[in-house]
N, C-alpha and C. Protein backbone atom coordinates (compact mmCIF):
# COMPACT_ATOMS: atom_id res chain seq x y z
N UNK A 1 1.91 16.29 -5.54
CA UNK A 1 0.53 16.67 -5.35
C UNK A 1 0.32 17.12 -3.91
N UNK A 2 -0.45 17.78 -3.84
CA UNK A 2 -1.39 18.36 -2.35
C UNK A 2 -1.95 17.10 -1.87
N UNK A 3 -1.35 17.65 -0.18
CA UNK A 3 -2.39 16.74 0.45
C UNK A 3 -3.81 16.80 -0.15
N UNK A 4 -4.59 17.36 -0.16
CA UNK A 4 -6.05 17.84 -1.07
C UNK A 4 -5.96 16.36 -1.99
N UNK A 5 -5.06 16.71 -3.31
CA UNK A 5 -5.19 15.91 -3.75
C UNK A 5 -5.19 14.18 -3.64
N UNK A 6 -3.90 13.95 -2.83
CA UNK A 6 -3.70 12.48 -2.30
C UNK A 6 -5.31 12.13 -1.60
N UNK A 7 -5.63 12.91 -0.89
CA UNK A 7 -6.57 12.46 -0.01
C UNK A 7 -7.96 11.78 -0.95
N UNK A 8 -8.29 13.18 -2.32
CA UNK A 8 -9.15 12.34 -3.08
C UNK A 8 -8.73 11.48 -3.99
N UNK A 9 -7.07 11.33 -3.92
CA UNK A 9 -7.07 9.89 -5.21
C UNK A 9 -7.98 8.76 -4.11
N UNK A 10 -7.49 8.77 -3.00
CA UNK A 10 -7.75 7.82 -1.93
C UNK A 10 -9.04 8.00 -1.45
N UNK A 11 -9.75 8.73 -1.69
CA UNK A 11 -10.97 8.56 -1.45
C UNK A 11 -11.10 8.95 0.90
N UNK A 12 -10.10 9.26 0.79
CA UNK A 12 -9.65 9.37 2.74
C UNK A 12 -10.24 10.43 3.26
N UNK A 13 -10.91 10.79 4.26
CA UNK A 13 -10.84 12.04 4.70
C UNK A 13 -9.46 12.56 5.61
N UNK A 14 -9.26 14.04 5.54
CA UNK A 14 -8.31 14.53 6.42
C UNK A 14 -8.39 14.10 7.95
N UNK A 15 -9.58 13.66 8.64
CA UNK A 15 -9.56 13.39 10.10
C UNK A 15 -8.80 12.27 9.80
N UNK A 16 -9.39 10.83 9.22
CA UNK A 16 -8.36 9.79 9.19
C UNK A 16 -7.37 9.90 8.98
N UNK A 17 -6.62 10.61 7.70
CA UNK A 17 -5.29 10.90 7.42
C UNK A 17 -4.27 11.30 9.01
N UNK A 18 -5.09 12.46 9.09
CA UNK A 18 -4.39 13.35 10.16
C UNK A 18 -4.28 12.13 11.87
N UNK A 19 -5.22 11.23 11.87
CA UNK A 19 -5.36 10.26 12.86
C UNK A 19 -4.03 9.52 12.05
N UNK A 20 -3.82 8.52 11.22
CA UNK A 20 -2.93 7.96 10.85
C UNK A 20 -1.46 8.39 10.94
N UNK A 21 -1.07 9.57 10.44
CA UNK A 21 0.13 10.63 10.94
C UNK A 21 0.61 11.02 12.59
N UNK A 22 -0.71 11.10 13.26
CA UNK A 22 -0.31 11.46 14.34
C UNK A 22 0.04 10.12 15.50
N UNK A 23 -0.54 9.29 14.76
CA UNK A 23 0.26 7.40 15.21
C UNK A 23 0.95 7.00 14.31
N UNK A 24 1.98 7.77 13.80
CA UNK A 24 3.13 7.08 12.85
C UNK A 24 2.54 6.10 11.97
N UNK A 25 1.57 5.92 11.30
CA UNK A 25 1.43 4.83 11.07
C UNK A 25 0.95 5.02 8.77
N UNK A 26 1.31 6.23 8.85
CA UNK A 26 1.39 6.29 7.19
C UNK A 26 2.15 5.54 6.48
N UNK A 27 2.35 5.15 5.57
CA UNK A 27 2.75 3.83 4.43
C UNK A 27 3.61 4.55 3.44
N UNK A 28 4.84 5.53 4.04
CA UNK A 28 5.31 6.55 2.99
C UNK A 28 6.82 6.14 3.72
N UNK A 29 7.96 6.29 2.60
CA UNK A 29 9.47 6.03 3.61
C UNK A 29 10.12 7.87 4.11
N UNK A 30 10.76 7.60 5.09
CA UNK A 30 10.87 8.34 5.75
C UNK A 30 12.06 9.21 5.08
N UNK A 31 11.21 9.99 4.07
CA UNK A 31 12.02 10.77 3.03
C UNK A 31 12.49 12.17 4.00
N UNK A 32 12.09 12.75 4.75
CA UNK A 32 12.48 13.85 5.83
C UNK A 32 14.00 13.87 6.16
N UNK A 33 13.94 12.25 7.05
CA UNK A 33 15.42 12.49 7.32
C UNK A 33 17.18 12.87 6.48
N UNK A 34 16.73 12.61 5.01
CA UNK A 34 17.69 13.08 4.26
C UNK A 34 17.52 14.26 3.75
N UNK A 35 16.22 14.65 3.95
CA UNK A 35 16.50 16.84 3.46
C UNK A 35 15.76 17.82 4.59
N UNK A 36 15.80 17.70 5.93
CA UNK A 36 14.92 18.13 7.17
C UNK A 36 16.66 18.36 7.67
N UNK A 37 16.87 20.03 7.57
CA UNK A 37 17.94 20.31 8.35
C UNK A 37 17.99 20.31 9.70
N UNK A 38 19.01 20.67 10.92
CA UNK A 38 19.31 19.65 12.24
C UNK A 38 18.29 21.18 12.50
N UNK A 39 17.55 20.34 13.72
CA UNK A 39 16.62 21.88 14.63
C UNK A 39 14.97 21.59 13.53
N UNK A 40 14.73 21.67 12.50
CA UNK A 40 13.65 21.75 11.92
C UNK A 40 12.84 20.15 12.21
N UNK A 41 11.24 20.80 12.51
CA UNK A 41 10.54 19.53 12.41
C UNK A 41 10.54 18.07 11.44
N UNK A 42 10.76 16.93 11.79
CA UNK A 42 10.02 16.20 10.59
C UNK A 42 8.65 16.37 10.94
N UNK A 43 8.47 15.68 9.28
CA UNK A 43 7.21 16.07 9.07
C UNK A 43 6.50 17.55 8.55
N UNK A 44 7.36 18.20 8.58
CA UNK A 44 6.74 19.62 8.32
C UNK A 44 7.18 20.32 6.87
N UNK A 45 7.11 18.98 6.06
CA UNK A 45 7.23 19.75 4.50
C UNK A 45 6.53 18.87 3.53
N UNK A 46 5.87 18.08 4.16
CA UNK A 46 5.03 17.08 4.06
C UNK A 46 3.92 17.59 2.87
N UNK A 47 4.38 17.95 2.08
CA UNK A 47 2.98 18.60 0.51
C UNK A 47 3.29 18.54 -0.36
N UNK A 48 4.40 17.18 -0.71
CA UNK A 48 4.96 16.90 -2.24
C UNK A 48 4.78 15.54 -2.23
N UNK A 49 3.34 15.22 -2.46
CA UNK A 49 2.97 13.68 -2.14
C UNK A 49 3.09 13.33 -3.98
N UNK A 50 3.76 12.23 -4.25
CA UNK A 50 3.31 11.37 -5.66
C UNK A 50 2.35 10.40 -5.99
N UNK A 51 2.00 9.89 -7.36
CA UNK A 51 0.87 8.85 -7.03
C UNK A 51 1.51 7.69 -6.55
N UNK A 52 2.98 7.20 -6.31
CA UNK A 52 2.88 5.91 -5.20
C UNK A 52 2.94 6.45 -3.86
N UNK A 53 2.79 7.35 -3.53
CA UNK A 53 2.30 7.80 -2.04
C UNK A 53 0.73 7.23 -2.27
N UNK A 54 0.39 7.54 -3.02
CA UNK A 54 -1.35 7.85 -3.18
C UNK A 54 -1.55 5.98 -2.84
N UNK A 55 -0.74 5.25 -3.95
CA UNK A 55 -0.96 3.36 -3.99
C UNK A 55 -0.62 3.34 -3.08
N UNK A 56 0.80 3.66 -1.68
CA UNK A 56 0.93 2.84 -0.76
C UNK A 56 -0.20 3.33 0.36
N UNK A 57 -0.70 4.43 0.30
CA UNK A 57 -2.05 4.89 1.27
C UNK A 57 -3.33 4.27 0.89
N UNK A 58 -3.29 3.75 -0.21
CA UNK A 58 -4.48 3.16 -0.47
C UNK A 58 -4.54 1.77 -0.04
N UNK A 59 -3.58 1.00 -0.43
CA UNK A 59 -3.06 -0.30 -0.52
C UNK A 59 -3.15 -0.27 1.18
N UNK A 60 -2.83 0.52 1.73
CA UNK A 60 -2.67 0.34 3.51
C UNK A 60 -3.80 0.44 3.97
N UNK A 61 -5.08 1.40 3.68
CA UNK A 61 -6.29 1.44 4.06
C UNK A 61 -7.04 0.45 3.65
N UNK A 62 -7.25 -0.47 2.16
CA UNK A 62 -7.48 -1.11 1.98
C UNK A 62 -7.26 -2.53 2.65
N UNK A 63 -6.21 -2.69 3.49
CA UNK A 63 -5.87 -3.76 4.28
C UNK A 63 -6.52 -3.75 5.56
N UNK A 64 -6.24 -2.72 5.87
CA UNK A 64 -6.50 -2.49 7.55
C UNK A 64 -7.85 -2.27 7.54
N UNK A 65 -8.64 -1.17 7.20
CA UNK A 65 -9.76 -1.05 7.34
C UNK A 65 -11.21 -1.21 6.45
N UNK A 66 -10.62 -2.70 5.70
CA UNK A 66 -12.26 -3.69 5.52
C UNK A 66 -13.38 -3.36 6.34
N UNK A 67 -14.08 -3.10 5.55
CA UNK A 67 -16.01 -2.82 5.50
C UNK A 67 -16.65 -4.46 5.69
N UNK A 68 -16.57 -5.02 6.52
CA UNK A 68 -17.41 -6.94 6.21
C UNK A 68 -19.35 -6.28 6.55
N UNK A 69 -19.64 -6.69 5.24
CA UNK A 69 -21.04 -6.36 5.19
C UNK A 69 -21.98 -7.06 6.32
N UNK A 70 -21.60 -7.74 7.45
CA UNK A 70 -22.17 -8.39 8.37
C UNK A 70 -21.65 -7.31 9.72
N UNK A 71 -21.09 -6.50 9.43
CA UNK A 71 -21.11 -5.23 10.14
C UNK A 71 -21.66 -3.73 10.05
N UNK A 72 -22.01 -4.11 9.73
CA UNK A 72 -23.12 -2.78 9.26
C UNK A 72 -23.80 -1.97 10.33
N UNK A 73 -24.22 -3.18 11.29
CA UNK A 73 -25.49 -2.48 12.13
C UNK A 73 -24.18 -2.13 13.50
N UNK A 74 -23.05 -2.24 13.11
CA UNK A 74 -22.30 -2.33 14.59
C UNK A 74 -21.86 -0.99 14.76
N UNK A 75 -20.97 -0.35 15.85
CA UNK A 75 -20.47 0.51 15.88
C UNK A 75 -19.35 0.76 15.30
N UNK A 76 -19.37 2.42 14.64
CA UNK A 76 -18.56 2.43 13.61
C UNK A 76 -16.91 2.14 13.66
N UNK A 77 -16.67 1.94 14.91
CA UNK A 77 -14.97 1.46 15.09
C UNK A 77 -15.08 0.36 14.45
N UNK A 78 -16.04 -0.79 14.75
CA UNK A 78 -16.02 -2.29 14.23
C UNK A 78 -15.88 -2.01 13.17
N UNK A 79 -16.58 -1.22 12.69
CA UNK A 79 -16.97 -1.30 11.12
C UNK A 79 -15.63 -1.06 9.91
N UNK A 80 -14.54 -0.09 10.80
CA UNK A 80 -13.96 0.09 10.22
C UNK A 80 -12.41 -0.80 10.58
N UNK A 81 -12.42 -1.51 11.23
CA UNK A 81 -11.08 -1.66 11.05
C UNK A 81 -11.39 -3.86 11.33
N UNK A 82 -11.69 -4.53 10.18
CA UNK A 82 -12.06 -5.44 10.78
C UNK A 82 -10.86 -6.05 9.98
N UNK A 83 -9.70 -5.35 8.91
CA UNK A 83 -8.25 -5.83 8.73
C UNK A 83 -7.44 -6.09 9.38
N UNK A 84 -5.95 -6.07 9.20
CA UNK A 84 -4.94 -6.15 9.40
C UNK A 84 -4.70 -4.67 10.29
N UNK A 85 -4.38 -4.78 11.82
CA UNK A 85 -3.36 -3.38 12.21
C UNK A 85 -2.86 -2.78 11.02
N UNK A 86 -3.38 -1.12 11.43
CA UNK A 86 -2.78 0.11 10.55
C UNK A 86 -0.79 -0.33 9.93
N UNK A 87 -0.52 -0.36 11.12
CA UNK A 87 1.00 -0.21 11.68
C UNK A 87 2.07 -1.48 10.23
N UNK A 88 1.25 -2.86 10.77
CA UNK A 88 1.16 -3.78 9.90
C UNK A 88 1.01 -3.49 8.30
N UNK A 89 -0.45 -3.13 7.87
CA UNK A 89 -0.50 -2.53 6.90
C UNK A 89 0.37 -1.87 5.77
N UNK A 90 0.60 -0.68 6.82
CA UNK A 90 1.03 0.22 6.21
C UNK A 90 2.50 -0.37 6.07
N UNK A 91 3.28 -1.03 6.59
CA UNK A 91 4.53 -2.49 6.11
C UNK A 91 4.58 -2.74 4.98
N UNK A 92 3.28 -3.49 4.82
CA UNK A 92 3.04 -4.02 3.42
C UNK A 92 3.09 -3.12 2.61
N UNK A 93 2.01 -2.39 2.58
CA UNK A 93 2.16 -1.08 1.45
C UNK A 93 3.45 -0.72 1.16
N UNK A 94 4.56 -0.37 2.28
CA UNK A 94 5.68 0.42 2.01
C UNK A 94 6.35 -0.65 1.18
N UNK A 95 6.36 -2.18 1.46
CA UNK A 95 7.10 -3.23 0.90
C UNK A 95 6.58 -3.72 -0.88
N UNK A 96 5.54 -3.76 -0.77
CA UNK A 96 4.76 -4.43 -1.67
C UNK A 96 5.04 -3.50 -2.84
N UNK A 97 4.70 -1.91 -2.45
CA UNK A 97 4.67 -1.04 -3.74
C UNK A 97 6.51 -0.62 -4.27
N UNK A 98 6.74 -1.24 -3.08
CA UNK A 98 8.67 -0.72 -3.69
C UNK A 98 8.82 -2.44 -4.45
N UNK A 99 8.48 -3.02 -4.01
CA UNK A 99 8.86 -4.51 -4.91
C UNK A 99 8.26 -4.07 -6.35
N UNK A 100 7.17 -4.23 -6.34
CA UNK A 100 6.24 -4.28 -7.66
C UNK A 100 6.73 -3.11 -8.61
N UNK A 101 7.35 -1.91 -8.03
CA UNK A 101 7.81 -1.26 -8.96
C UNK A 101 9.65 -1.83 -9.73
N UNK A 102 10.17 -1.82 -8.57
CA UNK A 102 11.66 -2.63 -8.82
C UNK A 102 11.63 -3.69 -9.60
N UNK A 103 10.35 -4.60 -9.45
CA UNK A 103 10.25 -5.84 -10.62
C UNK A 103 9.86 -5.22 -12.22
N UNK A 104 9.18 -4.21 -12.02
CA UNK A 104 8.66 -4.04 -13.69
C UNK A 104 9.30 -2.45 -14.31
N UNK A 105 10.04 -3.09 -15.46
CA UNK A 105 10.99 -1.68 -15.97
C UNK A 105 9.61 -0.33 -15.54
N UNK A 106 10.32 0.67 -15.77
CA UNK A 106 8.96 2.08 -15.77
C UNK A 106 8.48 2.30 -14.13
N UNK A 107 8.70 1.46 -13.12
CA UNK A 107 7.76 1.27 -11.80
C UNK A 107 6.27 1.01 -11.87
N UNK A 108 5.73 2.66 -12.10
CA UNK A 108 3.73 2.14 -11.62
C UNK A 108 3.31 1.88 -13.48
N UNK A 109 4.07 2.52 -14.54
CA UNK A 109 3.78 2.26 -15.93
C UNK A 109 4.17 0.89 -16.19
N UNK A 110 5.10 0.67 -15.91
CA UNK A 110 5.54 -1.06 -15.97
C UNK A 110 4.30 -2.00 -15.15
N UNK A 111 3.90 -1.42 -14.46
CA UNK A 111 2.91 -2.53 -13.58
C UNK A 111 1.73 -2.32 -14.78
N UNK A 112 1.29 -1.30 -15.11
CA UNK A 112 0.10 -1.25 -15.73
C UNK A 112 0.12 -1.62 -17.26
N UNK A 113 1.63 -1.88 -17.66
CA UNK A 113 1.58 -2.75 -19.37
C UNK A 113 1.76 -3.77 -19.14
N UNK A 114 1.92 -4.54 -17.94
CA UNK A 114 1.75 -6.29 -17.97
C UNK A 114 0.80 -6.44 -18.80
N UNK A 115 0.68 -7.56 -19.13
CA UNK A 115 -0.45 -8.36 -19.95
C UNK A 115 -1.63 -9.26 -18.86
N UNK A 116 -0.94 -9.22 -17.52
CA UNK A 116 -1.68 -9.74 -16.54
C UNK A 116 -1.98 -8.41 -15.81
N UNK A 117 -2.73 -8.83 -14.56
CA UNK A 117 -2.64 -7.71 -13.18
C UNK A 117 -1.61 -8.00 -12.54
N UNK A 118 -0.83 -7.43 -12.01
CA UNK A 118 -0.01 -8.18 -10.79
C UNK A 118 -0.95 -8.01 -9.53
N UNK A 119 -0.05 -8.63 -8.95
CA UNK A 119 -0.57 -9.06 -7.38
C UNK A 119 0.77 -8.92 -6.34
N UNK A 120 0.62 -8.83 -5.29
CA UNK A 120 1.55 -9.24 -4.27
C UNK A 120 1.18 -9.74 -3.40
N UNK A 121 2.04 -10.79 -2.79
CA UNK A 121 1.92 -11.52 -1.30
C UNK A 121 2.93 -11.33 -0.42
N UNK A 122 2.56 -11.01 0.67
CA UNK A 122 3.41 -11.00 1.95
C UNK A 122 3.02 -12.25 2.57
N UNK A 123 3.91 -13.08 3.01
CA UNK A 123 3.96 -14.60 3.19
C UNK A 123 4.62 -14.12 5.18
N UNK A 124 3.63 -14.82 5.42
CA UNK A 124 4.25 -14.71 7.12
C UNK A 124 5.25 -15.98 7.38
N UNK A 125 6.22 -16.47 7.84
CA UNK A 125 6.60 -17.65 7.83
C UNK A 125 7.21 -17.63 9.68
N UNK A 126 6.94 -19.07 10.29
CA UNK A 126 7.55 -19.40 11.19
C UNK A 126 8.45 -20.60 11.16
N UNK A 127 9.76 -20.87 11.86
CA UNK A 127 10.41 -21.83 11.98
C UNK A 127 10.96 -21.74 13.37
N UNK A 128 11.36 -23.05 13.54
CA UNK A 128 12.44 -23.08 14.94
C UNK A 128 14.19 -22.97 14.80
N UNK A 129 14.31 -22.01 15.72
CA UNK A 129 15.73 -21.55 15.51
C UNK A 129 16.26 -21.83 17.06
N UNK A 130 17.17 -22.83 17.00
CA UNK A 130 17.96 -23.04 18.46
C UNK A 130 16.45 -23.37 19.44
N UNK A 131 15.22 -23.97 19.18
CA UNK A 131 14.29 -24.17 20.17
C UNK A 131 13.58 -23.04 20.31
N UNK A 132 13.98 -22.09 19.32
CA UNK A 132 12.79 -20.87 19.61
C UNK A 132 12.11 -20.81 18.58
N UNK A 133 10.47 -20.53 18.79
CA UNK A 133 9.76 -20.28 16.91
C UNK A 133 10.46 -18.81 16.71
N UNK A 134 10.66 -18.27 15.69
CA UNK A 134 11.25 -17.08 14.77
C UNK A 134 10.31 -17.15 13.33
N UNK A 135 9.88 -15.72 13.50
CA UNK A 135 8.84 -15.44 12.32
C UNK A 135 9.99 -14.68 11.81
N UNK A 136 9.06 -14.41 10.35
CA UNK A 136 9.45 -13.55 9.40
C UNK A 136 8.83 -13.27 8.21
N UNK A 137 8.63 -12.70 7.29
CA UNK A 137 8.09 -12.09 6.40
C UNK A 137 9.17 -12.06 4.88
N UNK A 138 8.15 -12.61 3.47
CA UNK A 138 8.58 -12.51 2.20
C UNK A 138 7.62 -11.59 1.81
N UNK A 139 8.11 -10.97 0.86
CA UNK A 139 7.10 -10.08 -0.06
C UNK A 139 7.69 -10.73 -1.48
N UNK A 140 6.59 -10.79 -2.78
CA UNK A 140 6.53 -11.39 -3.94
C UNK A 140 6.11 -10.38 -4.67
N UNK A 141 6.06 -10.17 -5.94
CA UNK A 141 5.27 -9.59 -6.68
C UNK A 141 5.22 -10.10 -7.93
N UNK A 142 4.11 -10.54 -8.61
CA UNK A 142 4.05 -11.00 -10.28
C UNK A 142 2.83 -11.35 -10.41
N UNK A 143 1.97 -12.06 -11.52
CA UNK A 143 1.12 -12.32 -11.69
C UNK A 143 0.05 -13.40 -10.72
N UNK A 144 -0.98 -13.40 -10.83
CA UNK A 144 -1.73 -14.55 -9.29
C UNK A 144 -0.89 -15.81 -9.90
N UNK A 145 -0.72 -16.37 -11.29
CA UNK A 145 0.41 -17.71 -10.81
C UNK A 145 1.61 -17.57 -10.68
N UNK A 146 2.15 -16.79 -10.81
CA UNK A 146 3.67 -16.48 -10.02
C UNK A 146 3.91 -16.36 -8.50
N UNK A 147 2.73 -15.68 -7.84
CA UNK A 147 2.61 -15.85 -6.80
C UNK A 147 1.84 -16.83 -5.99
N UNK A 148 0.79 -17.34 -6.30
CA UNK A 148 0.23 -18.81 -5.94
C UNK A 148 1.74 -19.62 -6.35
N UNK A 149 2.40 -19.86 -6.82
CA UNK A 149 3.80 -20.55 -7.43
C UNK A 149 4.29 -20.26 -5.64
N UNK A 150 4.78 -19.06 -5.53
CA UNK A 150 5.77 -18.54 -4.94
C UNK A 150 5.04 -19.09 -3.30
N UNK A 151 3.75 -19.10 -3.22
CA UNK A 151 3.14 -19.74 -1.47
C UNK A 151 2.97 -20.58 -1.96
N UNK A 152 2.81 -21.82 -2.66
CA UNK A 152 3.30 -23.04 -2.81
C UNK A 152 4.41 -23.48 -2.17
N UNK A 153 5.71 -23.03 -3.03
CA UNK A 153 6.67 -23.04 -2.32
C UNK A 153 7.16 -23.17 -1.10
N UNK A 154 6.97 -21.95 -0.50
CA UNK A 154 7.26 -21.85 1.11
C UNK A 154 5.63 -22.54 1.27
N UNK A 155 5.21 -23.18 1.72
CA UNK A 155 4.35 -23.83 2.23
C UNK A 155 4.90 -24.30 3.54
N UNK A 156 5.82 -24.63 3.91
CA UNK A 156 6.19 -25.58 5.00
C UNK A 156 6.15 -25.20 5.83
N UNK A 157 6.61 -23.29 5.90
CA UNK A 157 6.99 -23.02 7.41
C UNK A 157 6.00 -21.68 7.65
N UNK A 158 5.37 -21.48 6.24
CA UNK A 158 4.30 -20.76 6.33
C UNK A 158 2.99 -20.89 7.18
N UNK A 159 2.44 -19.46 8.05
CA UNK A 159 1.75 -19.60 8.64
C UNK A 159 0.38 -18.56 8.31
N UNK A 160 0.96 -17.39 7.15
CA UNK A 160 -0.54 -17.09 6.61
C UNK A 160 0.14 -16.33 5.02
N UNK A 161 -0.32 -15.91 4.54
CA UNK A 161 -0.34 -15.23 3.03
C UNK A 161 -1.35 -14.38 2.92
N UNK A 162 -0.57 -12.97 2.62
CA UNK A 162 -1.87 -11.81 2.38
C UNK A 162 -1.31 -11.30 0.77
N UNK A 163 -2.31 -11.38 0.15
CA UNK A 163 -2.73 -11.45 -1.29
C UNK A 163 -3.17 -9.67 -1.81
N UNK A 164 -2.93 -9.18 -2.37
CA UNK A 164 -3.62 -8.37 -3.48
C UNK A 164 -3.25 -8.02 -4.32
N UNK A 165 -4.51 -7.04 -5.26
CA UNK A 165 -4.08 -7.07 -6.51
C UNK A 165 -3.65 -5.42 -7.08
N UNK A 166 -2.25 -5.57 -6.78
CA UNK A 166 -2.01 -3.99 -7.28
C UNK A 166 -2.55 -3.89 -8.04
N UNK A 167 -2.15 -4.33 -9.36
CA UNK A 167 -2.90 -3.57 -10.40
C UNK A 167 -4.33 -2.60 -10.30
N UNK A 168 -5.14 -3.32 -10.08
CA UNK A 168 -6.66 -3.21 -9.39
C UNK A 168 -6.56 -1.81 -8.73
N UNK A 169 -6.15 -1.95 -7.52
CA UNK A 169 -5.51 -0.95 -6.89
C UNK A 169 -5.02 0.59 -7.17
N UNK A 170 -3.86 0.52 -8.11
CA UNK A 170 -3.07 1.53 -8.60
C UNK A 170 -4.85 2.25 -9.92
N UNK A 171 -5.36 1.24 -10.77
CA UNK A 171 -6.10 1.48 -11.35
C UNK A 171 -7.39 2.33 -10.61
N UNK A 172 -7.72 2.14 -9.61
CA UNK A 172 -9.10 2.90 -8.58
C UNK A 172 -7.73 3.96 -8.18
N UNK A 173 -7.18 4.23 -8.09
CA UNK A 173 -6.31 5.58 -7.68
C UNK A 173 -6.24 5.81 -8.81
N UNK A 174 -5.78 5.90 -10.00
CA UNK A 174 -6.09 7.14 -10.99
C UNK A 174 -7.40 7.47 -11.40
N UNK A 175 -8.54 6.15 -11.47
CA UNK A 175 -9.55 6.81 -12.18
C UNK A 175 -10.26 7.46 -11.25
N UNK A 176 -9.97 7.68 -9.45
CA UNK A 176 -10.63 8.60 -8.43
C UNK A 176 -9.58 10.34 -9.11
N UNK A 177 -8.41 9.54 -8.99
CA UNK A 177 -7.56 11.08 -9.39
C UNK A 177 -8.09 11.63 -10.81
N UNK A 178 -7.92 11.07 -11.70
CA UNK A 178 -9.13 11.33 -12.78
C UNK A 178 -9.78 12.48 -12.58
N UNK A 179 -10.81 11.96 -11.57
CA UNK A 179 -12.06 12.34 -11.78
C UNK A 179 -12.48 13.84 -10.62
N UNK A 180 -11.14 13.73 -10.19
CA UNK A 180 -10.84 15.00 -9.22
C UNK A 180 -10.22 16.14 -9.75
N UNK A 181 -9.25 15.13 -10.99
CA UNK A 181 -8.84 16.41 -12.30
C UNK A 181 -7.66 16.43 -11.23
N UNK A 182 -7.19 15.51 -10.69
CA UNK A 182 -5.22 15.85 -10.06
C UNK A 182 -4.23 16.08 -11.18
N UNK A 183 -3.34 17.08 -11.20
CA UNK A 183 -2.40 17.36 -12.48
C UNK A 183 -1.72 16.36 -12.45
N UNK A 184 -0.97 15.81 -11.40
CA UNK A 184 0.26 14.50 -11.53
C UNK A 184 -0.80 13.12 -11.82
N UNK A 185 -1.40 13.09 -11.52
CA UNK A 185 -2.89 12.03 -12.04
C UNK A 185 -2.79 11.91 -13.91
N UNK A 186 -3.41 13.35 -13.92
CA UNK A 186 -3.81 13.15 -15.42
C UNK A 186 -2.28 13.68 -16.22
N UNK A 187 -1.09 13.74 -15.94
CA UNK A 187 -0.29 14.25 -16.38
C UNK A 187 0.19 12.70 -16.79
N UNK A 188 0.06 11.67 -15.70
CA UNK A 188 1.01 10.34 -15.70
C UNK A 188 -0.31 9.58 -16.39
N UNK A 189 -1.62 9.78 -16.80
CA UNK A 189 -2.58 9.12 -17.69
C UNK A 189 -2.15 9.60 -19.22
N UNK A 190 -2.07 10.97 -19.11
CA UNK A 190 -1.86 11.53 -20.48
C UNK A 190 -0.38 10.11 -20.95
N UNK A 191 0.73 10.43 -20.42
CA UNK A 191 1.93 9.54 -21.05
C UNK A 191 1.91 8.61 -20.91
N UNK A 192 1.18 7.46 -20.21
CA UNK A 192 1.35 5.70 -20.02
C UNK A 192 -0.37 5.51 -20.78
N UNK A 193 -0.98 6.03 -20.93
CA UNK A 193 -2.38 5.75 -21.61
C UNK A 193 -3.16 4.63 -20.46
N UNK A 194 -3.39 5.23 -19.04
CA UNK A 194 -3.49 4.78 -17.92
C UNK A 194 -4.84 4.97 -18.00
């Protein structure tokens, strides 16, 4: 799909987009370096976006830049970024949407014939290694008790858990693409009955 399009599955404008790109900070893997011959820009063939481009840009904006309705009257920087760092974010997204597809046969069709929603958690964890704290990061993906299961678990050395609900998610990206009439949108609704 066209940038055009990605932008309205996501509901994004091009200034943000184009702000997000120009601080590295998009939620896409760095598919360039294996077909960007030596001398040519990355980045500069950048207009064959799919709909998990569309989930991990959404899934990343959705993190980072929360609306808290007790910000309203503030200035619009507050307003927009009262999440998780872009940079951060867009981590998750790249992690979360490659798990959740690798767990369910089909990738984004497999997520959407569960019988549940899935969810994912990125689990922050700290421990002491040789007298030093050392963080690190799990990503999960399965249903909210598979994953409430799964931060149970690591409880011990855990120090936060960020939660959402793909499903949810992937679902507000087609029915925006829907409704924009995107061909890879309604092409991948027509065959999974999305």
């Amino acid at each position: 799909m066209r940038l055009s399009e990605l932008l309205s599955c996501v509901r994004l404008d091009a200034a943000q987009f184009k702000n997000y790109k120009r601080r590295d900070q998009l939620p896409f893997m760095d598919r360039e370096q294996f077909s960007v011959p030596p001398g040519e820009k990355l980045h500069s063939r950048w207009t064959d976006y799919t709909l998990e481009d569309a989930l991990r840009l959404q899934v990343m904006v959705n993190l980072s830049e929360y609306k808290s309705p007790g910000k309203v009257k503030e200035p619009e920087i507050s307003k927009r970024y009262d999440g998780l760092p872009p940079m951060a974010a867009s981590a998750i997204a790249q992690n979360s949407i490659l798990n959740a597809c690798a767990k369910y046969d089909g990738g984004l069709a497999g997520i959407l014939a569960q019988p549940n929603d899935i969810w994912h958690v990125t689990t922050v964890d700290a421990s002491l290694h040789q007298g030093e704290l050392w963080y690190g990061s799990e990503h999960f993906a399965g249903s909210l008790v598979e994953c409430a299961k799964q931060i149970e678990d690591r409880k011990e050395h855990q120090v936060r858990a960020i939660l959402f609900n793909v499903t949810s998610v992937l679902r507000g990206v087609i029915d925006a693409g829907k409704q924009s009439q995107v061909s890879d949108v309604l092409d991948f609704s027509e065959k999974h009955d999305a």
